[in-house]
Protein backbone atom coordinates (compact mmCIF):
# COMPACT_ATOMS: atom_id res chain seq x y z
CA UNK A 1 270.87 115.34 86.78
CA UNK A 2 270.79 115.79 90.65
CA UNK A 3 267.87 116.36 92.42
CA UNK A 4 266.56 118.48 95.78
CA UNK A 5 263.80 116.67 97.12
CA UNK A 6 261.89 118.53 100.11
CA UNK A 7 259.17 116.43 102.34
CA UNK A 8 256.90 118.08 104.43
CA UNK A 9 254.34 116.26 106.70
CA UNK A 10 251.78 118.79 107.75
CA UNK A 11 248.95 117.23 110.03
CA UNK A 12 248.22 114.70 108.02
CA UNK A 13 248.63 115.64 104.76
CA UNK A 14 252.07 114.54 102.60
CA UNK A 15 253.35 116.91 100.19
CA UNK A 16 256.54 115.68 98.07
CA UNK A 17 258.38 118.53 95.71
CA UNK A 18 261.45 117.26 93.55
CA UNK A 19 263.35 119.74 92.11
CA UNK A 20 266.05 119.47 89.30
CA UNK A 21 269.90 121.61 90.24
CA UNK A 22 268.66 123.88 88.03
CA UNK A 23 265.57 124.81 89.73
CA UNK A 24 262.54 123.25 87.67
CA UNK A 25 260.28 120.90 89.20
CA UNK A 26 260.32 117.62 88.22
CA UNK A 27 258.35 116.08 90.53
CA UNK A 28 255.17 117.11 92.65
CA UNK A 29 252.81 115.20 94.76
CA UNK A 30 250.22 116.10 97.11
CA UNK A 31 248.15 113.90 99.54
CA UNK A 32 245.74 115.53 101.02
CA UNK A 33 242.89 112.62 101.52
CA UNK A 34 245.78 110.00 103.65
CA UNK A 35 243.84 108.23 106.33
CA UNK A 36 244.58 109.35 109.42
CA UNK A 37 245.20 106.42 111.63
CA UNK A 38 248.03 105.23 108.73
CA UNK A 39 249.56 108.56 108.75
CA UNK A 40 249.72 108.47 112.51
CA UNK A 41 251.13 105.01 112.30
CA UNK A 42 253.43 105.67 109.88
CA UNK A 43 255.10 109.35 112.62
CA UNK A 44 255.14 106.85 115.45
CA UNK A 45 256.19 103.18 113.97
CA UNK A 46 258.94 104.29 111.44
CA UNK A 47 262.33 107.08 111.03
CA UNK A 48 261.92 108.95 108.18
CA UNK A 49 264.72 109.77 105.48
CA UNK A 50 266.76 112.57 106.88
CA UNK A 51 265.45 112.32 110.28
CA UNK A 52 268.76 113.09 112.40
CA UNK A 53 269.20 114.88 115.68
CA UNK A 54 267.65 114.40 119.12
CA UNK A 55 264.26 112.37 118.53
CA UNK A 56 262.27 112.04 121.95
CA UNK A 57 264.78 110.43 124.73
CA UNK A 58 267.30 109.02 122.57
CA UNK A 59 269.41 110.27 118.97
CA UNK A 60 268.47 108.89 116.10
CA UNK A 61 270.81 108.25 113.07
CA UNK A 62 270.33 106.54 110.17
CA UNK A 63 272.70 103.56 109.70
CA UNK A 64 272.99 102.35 105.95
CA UNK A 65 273.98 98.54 106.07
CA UNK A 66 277.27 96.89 105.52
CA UNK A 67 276.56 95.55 101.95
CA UNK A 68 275.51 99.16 101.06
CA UNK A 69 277.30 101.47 102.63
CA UNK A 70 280.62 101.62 100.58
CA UNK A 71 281.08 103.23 96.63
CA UNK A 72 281.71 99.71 95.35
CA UNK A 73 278.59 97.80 96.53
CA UNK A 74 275.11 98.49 95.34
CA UNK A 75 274.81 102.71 95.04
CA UNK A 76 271.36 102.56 93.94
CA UNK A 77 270.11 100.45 97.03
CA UNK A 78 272.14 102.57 99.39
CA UNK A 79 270.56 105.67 97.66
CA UNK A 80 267.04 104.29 98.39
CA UNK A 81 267.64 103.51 101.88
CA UNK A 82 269.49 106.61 102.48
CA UNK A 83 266.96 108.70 100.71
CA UNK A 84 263.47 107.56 100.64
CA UNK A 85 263.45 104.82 102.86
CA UNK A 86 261.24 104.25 106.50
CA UNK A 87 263.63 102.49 108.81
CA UNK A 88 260.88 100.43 111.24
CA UNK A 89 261.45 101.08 115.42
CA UNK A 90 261.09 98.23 117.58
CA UNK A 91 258.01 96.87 118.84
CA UNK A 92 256.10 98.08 121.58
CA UNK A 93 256.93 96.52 124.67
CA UNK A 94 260.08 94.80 123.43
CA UNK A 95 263.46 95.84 124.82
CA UNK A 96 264.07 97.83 121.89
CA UNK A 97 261.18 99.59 121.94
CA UNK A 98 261.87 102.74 119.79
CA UNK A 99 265.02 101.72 118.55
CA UNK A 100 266.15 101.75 115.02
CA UNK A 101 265.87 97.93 113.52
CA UNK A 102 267.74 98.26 110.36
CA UNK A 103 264.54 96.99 108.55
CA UNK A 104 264.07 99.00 105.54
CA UNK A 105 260.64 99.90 103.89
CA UNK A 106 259.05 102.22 101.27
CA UNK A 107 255.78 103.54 101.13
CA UNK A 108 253.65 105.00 98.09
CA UNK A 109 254.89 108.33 98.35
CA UNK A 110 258.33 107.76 98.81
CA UNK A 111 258.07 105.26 96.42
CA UNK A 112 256.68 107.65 93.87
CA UNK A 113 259.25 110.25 95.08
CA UNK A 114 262.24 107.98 94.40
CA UNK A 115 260.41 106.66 90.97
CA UNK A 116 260.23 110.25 89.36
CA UNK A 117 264.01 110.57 89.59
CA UNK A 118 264.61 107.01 88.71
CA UNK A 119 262.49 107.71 85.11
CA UNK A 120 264.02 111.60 84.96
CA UNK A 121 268.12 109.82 85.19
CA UNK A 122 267.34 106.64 83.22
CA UNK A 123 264.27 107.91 80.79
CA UNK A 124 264.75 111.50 80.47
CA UNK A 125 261.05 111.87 81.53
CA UNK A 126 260.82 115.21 83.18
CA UNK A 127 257.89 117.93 84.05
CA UNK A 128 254.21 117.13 82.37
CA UNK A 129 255.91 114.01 80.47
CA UNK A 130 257.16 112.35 83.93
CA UNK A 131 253.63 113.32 85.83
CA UNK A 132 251.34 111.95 82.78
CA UNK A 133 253.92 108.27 83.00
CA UNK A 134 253.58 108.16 86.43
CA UNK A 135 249.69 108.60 86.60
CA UNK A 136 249.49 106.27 83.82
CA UNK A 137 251.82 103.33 85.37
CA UNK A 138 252.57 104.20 88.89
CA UNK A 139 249.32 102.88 90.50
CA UNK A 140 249.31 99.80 88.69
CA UNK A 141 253.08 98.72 89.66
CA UNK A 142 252.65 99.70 93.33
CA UNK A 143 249.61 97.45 93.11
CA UNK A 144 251.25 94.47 91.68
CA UNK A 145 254.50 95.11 94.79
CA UNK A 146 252.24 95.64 97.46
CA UNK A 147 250.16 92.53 96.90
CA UNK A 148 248.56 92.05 100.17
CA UNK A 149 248.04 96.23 100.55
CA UNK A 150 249.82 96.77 103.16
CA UNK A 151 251.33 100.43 102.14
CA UNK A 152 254.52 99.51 102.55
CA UNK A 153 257.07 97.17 100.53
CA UNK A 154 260.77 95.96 101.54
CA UNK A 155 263.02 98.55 100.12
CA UNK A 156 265.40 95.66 98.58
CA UNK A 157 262.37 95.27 96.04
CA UNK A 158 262.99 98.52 94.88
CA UNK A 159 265.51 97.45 91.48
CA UNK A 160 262.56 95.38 90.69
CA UNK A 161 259.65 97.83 91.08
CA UNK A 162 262.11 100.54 89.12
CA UNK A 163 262.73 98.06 86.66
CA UNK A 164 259.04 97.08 86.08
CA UNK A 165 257.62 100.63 86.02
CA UNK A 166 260.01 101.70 83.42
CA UNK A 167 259.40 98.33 81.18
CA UNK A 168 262.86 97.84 81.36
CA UNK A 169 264.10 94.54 82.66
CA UNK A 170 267.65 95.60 81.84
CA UNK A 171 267.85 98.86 82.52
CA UNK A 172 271.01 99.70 84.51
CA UNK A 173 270.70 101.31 88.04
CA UNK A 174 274.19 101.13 88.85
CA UNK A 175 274.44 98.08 91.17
C-alpha cells in the first residue's frame, strides 16, 4: 500500500498527515506543545525531506548515498533517508557552513511518520488499530534509541528501531 505523506511546519507547531492511495488516513500527528528553541534549531541546523529548490544563497538537493542510492542495495534505508530523514548543514563558522553534510538523522516525528507506514506494509495496522500501537509502543522504543535524549537518532538505526517496535527481530524490510 503506498502512502502520501504531507508535513507542514506552522510556527512552531508540527503536524504530520499520512494518507493511504486510496484516500483514508492512516496516520495523524499533531505537535502543538514542541519547545521552541528545538523547533527553531531543528529550521536552521538541518534540510528537511523534500526540501528542493533555491534555499537562502545556495540550492539545496538532497543527495542519497552511494550504498543506497541504486534498486539493488538497501531500498528501505534509501527510503528513510529520502523520505523522512534531516540531512545536518555544516557548522557555524566552518567552511561549509550551510552546506549539506550527508549526515543523516531522524527525529520523533519523522520517526513516528516513517513507523506508521512501516507497521501499515509489514503489520497491516491501519486507522484506530495503528494510532492505539503506536501510543502504546512508540514512546517507549524512541526512549530506549535516543538514550542520551537528544531528539534525534542516526537514521542507519532505523531497521533496528522498526524492527524493535514491531517485536519482530526478523521481520523483512527489504534490504
Amino acid at each position: 500500500m503506498k502512502f502520501i505523506a504531507i508535513t507542514a511546519l506552522l510556527g512552531f507547531s508540527q503536524a504530520i498527515t499520512l494518507w493511504t492511495t486510496n484516500g483514508q488516513v492512516a496516520y495523524e500527528e499533531s505537535d502543538s506543545d514542541s519547545d521552541d528553541e528545538a523547533a527553531v534549531q531543528l529550521g536552521d541546523d538541518y534540510f528537511h525531506a523534500g526540501e528542493s529548490g533555491q534555499l537562502g544563497s545556495k540550492e539545496y538537493e538532497r543527495v542519497t548515498p552511494a550504498r543506497f542510492s541504486a534498486d539493488s542495495d538497501d531500498i528501505f534505508m534509501r527510503s528513510m533517508i529520502q523520505q523522512y530523514a534531516l540531512e545536518a548543514k555544516g557548522p557555524k563558522d566552518a567552511p561549509n557552513e550551510g552546506e549539506p553534510t550527508g549526515h543523516f538523522w531522524m527525529n520523533e516525528a519523522t520517526t513516528r511518520a516513517a513507523a506508521a507506514e512501516v507497521l501499515n506494509t509489514h503489520k497491516g495496522l491501519s486507522g484506530d488499530a495503528l494510532q492505539k500501537y503506536l501510543d502504546t509502543y512508540f514512546p517507549r522504543t524512541w526512549a530506549h534509541f535516543d538514550v542520551n535524549r537528544t531528539g534525534f537518532v542516526e537514521v542507519i538505526k532505523m531497521p533496528m528501531l522498526m524492527r524493535f517496535l514491531a517485536s519482530d527481530q526478523y521481520m523483512s524490510l527489504g534490504e
